[in-house]
N, C-alpha and C. Protein backbone atom coordinates (compact mmCIF):
# COMPACT_ATOMS: atom_id res chain seq x y z
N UNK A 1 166.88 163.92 208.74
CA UNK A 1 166.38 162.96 209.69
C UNK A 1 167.45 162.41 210.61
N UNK A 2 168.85 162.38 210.38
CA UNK A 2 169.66 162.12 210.56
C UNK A 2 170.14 162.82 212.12
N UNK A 3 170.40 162.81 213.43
CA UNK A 3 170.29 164.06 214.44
C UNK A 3 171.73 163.00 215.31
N UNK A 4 172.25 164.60 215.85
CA UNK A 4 173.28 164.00 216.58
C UNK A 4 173.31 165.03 216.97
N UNK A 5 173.19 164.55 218.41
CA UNK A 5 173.15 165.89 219.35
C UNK A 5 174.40 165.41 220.30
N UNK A 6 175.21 166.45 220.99
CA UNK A 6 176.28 166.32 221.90
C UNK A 6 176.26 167.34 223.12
N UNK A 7 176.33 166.66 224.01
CA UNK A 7 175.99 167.49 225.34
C UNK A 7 177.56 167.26 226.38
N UNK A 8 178.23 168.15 226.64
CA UNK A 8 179.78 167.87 226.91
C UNK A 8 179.99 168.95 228.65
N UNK A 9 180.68 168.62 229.32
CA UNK A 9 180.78 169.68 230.47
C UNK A 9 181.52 170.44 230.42
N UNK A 10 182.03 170.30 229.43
CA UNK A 10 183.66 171.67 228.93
C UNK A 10 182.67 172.98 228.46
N UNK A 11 183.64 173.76 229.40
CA UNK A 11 182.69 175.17 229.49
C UNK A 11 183.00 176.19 228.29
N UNK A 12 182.33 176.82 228.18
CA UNK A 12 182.32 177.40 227.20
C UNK A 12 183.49 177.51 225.81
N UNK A 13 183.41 176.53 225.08
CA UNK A 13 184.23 176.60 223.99
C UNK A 13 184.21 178.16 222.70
N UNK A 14 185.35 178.16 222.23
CA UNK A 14 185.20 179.00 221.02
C UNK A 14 183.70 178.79 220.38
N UNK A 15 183.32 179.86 219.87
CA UNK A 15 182.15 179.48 218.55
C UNK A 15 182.88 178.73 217.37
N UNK A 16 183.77 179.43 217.02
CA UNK A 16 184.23 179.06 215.95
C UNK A 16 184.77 177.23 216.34
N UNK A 17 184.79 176.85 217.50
CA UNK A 17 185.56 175.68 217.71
C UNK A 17 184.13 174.69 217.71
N UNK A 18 183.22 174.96 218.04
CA UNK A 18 181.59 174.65 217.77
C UNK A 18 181.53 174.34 216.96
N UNK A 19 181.36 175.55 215.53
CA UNK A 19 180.43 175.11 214.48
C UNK A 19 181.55 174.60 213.82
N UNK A 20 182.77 174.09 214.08
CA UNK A 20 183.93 173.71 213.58
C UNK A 20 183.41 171.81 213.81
N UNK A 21 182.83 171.93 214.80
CA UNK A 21 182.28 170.51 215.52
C UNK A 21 181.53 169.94 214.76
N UNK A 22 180.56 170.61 214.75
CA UNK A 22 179.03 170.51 214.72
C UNK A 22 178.98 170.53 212.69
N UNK A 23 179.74 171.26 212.08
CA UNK A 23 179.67 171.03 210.57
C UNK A 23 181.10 169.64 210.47
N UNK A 24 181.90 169.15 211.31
CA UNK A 24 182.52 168.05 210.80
C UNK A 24 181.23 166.21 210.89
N UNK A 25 180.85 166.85 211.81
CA UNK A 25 179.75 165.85 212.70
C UNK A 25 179.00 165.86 211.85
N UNK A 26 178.38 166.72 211.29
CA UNK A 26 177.03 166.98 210.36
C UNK A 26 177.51 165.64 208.95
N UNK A 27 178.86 166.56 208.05
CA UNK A 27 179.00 165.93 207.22
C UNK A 27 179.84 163.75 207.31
N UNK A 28 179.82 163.65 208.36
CA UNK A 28 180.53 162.41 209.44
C UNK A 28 178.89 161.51 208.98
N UNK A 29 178.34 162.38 209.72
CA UNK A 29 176.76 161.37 210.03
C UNK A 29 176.51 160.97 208.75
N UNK A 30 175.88 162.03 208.18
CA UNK A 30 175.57 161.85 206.14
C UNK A 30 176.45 161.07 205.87
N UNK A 31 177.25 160.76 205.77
CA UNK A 31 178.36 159.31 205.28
C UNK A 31 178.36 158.34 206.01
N UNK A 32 178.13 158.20 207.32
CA UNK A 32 177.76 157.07 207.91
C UNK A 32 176.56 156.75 207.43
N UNK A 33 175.73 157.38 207.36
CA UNK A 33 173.96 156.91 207.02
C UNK A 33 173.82 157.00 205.59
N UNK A 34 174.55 157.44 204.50
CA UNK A 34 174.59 157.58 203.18
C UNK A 34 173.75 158.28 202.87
N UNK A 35 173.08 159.31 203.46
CA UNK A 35 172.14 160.19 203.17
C UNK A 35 172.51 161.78 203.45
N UNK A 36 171.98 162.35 202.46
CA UNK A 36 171.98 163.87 202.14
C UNK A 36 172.69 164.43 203.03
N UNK A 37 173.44 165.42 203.13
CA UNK A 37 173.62 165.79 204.64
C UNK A 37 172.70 167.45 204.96
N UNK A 38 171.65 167.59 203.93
CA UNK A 38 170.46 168.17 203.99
C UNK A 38 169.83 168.34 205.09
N UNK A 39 169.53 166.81 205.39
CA UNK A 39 168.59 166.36 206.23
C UNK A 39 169.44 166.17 207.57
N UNK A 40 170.33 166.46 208.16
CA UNK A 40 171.27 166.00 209.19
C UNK A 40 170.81 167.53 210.23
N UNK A 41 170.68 166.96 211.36
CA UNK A 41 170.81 168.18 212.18
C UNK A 41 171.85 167.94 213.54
N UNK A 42 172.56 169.07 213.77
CA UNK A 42 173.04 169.01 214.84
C UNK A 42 172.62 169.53 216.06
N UNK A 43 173.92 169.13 217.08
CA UNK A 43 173.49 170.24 218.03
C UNK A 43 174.20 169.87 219.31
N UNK A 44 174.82 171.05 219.75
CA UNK A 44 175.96 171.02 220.92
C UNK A 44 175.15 171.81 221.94
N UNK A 45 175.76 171.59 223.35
CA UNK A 45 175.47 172.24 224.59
C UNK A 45 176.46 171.81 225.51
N UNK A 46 177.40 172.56 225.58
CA UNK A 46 178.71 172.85 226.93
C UNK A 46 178.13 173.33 228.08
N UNK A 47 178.95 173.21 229.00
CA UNK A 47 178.96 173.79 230.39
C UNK A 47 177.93 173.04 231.00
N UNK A 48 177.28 171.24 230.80
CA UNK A 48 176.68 170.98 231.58
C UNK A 48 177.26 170.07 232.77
N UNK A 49 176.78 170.55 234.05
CA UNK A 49 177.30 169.50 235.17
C UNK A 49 176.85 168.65 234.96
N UNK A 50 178.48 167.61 234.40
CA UNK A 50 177.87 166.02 234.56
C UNK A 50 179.04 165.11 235.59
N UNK A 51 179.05 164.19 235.87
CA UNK A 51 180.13 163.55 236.47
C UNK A 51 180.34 161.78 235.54
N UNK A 52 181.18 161.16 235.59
CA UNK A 52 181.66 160.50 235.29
C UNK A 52 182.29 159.82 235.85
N UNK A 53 182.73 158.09 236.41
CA UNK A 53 183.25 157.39 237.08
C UNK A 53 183.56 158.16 238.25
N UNK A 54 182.03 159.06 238.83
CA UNK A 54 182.36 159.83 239.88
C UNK A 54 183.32 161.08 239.98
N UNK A 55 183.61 161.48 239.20
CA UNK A 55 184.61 162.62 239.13
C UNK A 55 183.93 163.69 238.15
N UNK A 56 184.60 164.91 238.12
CA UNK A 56 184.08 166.11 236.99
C UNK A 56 184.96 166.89 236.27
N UNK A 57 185.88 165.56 236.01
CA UNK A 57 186.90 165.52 234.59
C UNK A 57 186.26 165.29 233.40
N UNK A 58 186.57 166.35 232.28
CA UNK A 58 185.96 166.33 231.24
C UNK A 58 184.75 165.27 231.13
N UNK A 59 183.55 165.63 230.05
CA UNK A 59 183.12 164.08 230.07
C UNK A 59 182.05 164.41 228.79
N UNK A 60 181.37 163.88 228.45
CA UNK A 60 180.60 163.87 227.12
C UNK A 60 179.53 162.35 227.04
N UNK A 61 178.00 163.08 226.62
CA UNK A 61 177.37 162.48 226.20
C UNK A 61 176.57 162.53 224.80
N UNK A 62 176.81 161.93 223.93
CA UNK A 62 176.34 161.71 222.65
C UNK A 62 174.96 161.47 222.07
N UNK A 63 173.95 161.52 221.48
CA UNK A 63 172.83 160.94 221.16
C UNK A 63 173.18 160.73 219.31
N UNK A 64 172.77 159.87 219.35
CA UNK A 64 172.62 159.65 217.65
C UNK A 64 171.13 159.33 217.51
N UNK A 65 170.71 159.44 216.08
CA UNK A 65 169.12 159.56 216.38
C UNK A 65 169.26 158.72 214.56
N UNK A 66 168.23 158.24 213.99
CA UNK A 66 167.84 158.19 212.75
C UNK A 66 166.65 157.09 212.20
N UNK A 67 166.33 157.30 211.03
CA UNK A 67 165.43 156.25 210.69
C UNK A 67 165.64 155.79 210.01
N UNK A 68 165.73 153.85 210.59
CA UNK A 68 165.95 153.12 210.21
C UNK A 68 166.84 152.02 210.95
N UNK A 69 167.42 151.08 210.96
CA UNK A 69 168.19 150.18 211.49
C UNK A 69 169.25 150.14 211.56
N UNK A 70 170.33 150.66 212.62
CA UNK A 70 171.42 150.79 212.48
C UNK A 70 172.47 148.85 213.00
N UNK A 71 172.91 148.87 212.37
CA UNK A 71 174.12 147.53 212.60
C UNK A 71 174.70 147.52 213.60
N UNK A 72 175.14 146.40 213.96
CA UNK A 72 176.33 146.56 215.24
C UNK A 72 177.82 146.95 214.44
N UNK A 73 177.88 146.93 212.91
CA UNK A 73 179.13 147.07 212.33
C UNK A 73 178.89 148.76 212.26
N UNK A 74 177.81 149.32 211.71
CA UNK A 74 177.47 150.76 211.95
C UNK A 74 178.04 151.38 213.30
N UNK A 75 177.29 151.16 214.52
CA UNK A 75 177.21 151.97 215.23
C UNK A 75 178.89 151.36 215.74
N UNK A 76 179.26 150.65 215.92
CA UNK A 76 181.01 150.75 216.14
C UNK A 76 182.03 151.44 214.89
N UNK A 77 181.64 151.66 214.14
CA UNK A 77 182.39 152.69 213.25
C UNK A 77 182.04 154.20 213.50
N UNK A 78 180.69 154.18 213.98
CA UNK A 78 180.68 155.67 214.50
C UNK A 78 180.73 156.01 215.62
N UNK A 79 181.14 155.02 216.94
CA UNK A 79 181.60 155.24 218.15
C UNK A 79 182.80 155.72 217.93
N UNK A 80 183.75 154.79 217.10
CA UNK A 80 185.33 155.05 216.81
C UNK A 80 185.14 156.68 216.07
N UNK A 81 184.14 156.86 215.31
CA UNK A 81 184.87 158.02 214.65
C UNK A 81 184.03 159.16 215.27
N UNK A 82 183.30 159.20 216.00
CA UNK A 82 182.27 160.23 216.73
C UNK A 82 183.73 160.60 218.26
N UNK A 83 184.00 159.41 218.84
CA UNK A 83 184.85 159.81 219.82
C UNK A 83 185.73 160.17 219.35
N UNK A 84 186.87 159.90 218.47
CA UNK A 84 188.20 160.52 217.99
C UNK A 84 187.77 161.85 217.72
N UNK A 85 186.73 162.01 216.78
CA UNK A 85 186.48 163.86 216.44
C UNK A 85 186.25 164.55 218.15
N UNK A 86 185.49 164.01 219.01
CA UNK A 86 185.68 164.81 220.25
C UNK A 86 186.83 164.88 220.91
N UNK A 87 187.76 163.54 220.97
CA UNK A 87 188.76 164.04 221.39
C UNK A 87 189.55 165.12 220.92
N UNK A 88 189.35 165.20 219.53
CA UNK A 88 190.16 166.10 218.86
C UNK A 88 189.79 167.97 218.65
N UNK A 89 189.01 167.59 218.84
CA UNK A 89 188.24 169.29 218.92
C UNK A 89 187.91 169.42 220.29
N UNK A 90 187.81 168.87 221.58
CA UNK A 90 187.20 169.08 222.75
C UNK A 90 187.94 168.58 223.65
N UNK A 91 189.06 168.00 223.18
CA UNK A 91 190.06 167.51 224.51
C UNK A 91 189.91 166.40 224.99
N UNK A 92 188.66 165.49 224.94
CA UNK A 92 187.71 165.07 226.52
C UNK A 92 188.00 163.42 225.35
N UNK A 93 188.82 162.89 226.74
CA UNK A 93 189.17 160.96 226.15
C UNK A 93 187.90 160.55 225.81
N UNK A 94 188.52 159.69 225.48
CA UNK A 94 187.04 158.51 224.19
C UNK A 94 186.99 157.81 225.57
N UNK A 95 187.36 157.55 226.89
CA UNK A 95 186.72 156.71 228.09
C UNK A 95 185.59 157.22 228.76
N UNK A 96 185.75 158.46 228.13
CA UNK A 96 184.53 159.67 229.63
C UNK A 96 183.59 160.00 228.39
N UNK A 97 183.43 159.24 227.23
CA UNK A 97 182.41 159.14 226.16
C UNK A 97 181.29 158.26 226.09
N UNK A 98 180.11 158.48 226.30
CA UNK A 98 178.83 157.81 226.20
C UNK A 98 178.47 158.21 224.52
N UNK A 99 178.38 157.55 224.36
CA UNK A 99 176.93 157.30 222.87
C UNK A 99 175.92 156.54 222.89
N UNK A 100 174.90 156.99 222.49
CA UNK A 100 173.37 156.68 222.40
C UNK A 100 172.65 156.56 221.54
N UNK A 101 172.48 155.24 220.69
CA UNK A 101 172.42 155.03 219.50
C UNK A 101 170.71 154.76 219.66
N UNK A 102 170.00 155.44 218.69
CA UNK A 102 168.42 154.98 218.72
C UNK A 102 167.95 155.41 217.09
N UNK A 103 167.55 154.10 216.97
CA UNK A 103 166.55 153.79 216.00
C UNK A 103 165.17 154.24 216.09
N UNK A 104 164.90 155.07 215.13
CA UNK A 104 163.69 156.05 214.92
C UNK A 104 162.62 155.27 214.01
N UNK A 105 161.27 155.28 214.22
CA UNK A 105 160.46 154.73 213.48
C UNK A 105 159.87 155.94 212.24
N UNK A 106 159.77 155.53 211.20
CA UNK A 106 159.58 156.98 210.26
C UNK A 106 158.28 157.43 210.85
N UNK A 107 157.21 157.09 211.28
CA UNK A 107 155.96 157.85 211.55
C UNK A 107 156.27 158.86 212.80
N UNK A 108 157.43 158.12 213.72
CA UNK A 108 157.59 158.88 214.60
C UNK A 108 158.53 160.44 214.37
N UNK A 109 158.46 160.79 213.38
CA UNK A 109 159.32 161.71 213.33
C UNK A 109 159.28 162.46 212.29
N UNK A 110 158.74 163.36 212.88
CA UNK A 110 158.14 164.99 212.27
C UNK A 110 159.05 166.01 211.68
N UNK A 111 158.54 166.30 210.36
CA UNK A 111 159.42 167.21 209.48
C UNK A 111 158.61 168.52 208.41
N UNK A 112 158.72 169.58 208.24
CA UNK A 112 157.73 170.09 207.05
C UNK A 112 156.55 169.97 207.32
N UNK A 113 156.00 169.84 208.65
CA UNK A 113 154.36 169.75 208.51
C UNK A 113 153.68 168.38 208.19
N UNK A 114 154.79 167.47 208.19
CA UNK A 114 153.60 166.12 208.04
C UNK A 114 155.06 165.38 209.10
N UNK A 115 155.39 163.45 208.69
CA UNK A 115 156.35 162.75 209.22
C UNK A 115 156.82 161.47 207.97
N UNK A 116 157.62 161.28 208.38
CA UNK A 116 158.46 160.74 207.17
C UNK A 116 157.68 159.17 206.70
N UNK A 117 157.03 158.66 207.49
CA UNK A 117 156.07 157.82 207.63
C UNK A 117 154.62 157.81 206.68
């Protein structure tokens, strides 16, 4: 239930530098949310034109997704540690970083043929 999707304008990265991403992120989220990392899905997409304080220097936008209520002490521990892992695998400063934190209602969100609701 857990989803963190990352959408970045850096063009085509390694695969291996991807799922290098995308499985640190996976197991990141599950410990932020204390849940399974079963249920965690990811998901990257490079090479999109975006701009940033007007320019098209590196840049990155984040979604975090889950159900339930996230904290203001939550979601600033996973700004800090969601941006450091991009800087560190993707180059691209924690300034040209958006995150998008949304609270999911369990009915709203479909799994296996029924919703968690």
């Amino acid at each position: 239930m857990p989803l963190i999707k990352v959408q970045s304008s850096v063009a085509n990265p390694e695969k291996a530098d991807i799922e290098s991403l995308l499985t640190t992120l996976s197991a990141k989220v599950a410990k932020h949310f204390s849940k399974p990392e079963s249920y965690v899905m990811t998901i990257f997409e490079s090479d999109i034109s975006m701009t940033f304080g007007g320019t098209f220097e590196p840049v990155c936008y984040i979604e975090v997704k889950n159900i339930g209520t996230m904290n203001s002490n939550q979601t600033k521990a996973m700004s800090e540690d969601f941006c450091q892992t991009i800087e560190d695998k993707l180059g691209i400063n924690a300034n040209r970083i958006y995150i998008e934190f949304t609270d999911a209602q369990r009915h709203l969100w479909g799994w296996n043929k029924t919703t968690f609701g």
